[in-house]
C-alpha atoms as a PDB file:
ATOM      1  CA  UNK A   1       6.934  -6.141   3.659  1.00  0.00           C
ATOM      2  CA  UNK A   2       4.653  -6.852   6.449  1.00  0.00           C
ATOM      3  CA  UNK A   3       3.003  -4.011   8.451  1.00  0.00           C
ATOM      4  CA  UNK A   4       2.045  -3.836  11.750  1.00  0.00           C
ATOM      5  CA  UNK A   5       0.965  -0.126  11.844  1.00  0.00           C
ATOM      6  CA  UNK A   6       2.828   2.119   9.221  1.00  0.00           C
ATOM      7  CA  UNK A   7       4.941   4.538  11.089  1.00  0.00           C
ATOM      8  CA  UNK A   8       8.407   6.716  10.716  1.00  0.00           C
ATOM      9  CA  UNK A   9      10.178   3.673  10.601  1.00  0.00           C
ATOM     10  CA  UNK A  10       8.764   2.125   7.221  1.00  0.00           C
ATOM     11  CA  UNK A  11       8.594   5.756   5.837  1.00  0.00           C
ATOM     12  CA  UNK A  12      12.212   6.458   6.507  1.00  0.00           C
ATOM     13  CA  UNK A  13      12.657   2.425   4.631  1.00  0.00           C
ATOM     14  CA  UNK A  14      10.934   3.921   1.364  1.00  0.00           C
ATOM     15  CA  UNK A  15      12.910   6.879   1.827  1.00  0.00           C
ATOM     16  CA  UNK A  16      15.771   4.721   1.952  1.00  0.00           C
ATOM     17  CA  UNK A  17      15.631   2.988  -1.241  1.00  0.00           C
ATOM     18  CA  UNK A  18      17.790   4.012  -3.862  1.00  0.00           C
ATOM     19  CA  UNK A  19      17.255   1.537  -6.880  1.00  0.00           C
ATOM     20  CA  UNK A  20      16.078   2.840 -10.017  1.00  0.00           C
ATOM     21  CA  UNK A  21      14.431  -0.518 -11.530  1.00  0.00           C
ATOM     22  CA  UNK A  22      11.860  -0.940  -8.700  1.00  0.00           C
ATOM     23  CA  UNK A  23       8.795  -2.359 -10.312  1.00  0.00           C
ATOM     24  CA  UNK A  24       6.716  -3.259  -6.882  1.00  0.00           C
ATOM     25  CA  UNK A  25       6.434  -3.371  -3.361  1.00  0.00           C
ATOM     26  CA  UNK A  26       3.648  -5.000  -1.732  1.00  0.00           C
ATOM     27  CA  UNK A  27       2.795  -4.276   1.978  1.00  0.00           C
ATOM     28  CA  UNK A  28       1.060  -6.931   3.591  1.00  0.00           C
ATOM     29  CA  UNK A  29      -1.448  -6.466   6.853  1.00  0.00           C
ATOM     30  CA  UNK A  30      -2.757  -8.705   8.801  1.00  0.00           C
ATOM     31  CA  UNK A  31      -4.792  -7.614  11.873  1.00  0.00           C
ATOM     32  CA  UNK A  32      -5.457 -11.485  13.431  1.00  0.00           C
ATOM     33  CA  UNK A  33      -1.453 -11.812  13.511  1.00  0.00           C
ATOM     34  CA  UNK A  34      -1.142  -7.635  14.616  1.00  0.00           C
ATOM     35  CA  UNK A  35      -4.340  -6.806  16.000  1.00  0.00           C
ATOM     36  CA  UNK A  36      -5.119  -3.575  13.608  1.00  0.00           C
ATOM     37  CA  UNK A  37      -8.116  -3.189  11.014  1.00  0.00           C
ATOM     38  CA  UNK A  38      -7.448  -1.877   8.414  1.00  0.00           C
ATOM     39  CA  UNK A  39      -9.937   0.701   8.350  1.00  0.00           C
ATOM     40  CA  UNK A  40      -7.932   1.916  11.679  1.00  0.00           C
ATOM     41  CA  UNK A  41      -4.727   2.714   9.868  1.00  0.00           C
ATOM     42  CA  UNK A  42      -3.064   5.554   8.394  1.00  0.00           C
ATOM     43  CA  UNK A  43      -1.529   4.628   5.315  1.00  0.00           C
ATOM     44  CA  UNK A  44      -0.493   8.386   5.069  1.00  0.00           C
ATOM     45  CA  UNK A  45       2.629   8.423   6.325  1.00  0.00           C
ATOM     46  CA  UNK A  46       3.300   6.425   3.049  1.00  0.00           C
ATOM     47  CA  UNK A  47       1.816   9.046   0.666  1.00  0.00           C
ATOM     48  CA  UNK A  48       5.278  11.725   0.581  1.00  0.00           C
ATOM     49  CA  UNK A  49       8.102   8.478   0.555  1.00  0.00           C
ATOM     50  CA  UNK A  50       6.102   6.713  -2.318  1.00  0.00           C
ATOM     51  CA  UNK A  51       5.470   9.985  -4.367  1.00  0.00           C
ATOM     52  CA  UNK A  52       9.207  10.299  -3.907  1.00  0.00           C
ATOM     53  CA  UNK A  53      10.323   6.729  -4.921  1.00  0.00           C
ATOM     54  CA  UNK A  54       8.189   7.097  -8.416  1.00  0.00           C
ATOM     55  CA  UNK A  55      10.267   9.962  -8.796  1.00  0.00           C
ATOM     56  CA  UNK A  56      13.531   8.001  -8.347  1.00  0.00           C
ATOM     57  CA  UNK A  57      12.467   4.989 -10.571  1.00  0.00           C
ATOM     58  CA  UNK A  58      13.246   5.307 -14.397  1.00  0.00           C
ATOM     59  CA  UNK A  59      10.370   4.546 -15.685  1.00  0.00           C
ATOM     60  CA  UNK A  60       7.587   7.046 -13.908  1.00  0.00           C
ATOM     61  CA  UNK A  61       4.481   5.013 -14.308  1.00  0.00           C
ATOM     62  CA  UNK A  62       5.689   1.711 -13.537  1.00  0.00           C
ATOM     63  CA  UNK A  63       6.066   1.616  -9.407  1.00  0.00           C
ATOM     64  CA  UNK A  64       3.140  -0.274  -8.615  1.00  0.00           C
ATOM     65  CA  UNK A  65       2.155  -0.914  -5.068  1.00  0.00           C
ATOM     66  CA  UNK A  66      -0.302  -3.846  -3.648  1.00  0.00           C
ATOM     67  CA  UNK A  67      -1.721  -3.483  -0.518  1.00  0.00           C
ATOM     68  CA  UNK A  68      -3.043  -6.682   0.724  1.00  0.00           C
ATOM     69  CA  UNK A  69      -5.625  -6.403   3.663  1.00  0.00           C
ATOM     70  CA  UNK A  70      -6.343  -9.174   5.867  1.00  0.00           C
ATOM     71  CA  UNK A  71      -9.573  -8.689   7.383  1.00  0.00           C
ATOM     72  CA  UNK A  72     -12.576 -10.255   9.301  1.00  0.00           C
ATOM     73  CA  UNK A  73     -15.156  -8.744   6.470  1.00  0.00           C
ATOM     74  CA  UNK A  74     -14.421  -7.827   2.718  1.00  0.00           C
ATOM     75  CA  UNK A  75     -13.846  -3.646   2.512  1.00  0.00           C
ATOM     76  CA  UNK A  76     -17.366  -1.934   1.108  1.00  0.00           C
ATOM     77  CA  UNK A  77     -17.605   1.848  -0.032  1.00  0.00           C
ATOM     78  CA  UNK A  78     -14.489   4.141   0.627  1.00  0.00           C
ATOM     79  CA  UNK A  79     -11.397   2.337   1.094  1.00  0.00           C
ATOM     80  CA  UNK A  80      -8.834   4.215   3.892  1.00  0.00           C
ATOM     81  CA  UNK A  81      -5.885   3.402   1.867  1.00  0.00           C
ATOM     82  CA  UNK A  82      -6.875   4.866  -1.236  1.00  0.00           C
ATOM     83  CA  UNK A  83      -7.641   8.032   0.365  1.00  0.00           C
ATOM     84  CA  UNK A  84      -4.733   8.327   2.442  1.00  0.00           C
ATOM     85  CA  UNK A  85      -2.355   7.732  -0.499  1.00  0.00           C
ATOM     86  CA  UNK A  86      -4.068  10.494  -3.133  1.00  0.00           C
ATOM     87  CA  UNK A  87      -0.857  11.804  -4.278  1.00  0.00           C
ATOM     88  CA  UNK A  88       1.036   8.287  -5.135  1.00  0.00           C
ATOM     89  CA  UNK A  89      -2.102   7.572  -6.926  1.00  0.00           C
ATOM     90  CA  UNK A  90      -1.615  10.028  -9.518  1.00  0.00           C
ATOM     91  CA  UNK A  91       1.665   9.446  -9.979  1.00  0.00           C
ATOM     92  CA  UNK A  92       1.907   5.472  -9.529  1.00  0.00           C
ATOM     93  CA  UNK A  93       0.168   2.375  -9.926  1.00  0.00           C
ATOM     94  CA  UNK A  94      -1.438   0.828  -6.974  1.00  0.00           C
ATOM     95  CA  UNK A  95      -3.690  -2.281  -6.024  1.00  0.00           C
ATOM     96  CA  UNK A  96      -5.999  -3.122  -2.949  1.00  0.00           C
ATOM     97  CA  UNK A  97      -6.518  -6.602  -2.193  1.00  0.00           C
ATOM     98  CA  UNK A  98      -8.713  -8.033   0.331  1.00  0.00           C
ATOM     99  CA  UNK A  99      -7.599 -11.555   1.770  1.00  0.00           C
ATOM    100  CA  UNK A 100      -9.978 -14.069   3.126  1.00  0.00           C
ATOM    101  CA  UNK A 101      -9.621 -16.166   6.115  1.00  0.00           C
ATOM    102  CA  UNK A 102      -9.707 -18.812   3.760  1.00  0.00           C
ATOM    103  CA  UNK A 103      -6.899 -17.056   1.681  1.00  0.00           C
ATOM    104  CA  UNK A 104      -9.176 -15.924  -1.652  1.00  0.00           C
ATOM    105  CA  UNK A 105      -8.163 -12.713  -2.704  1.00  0.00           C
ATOM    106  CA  UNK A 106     -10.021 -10.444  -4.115  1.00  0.00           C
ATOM    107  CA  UNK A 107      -8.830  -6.596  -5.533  1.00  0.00           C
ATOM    108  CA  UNK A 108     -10.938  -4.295  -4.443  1.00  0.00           C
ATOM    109  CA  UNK A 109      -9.502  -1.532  -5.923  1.00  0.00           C
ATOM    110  CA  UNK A 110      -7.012  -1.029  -9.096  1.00  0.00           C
ATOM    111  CA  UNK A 111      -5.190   1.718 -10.510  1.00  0.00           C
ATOM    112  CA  UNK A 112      -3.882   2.856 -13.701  1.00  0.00           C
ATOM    113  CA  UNK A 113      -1.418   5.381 -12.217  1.00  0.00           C
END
């Protein structure tokens, strides 16, 4: 799913979802297509639907999510995401990834759930 800015509508989408084998979602942003940082965004919004998806799945600890970040410079010290999302990360699995201009990925942040 690509994000422009996460907002009521992609929150009511996770809400929406009502398979019980969901393994993954991966949200993708890109601020040279959308014009947002990362660092400017509030992931939030996300943290309520995704606690409430892992409780829909049938296996608890397997939703994983991947974030991966587009951005001019690779992500150093606190990552916005991660904060924003504190509750889905003790209940889920989820992965940052920073993407290069030159496409190299790198995760920046992993985990366990």
């Amino acid at each position: 799913m690509a994000v422009r800015y996460p907002g009521i509508g992609v929150a009511n989408l996770i809400s929406s979802i009502a398979s019980a084998n969901l393994q993954k979602i991966t949200f993708v942003q890109d601020p040279w297509v959308w014009g947002y940082h990362s660092c400017n965004v509030n992931w939030g919004i996300l943290d309520d639907p995704l606690c409430l998806l892992v409780d829909r799945v049938r296996c608890k600890r397997e939703l994983g999510v991947d974030f991966l970040l587009a951005d001019a410079y690779e992500p150093t010290g606190e990552l916005g995401v991660v904060n924003s999302l504190a509750k889905f990360t003790e209940k889920g699995r989820m992965r940052v990834v920073w993407v290069g201009r030159d496409g190299s990925k790198n995760v920046v942040y992993s985990s366990g759930g």
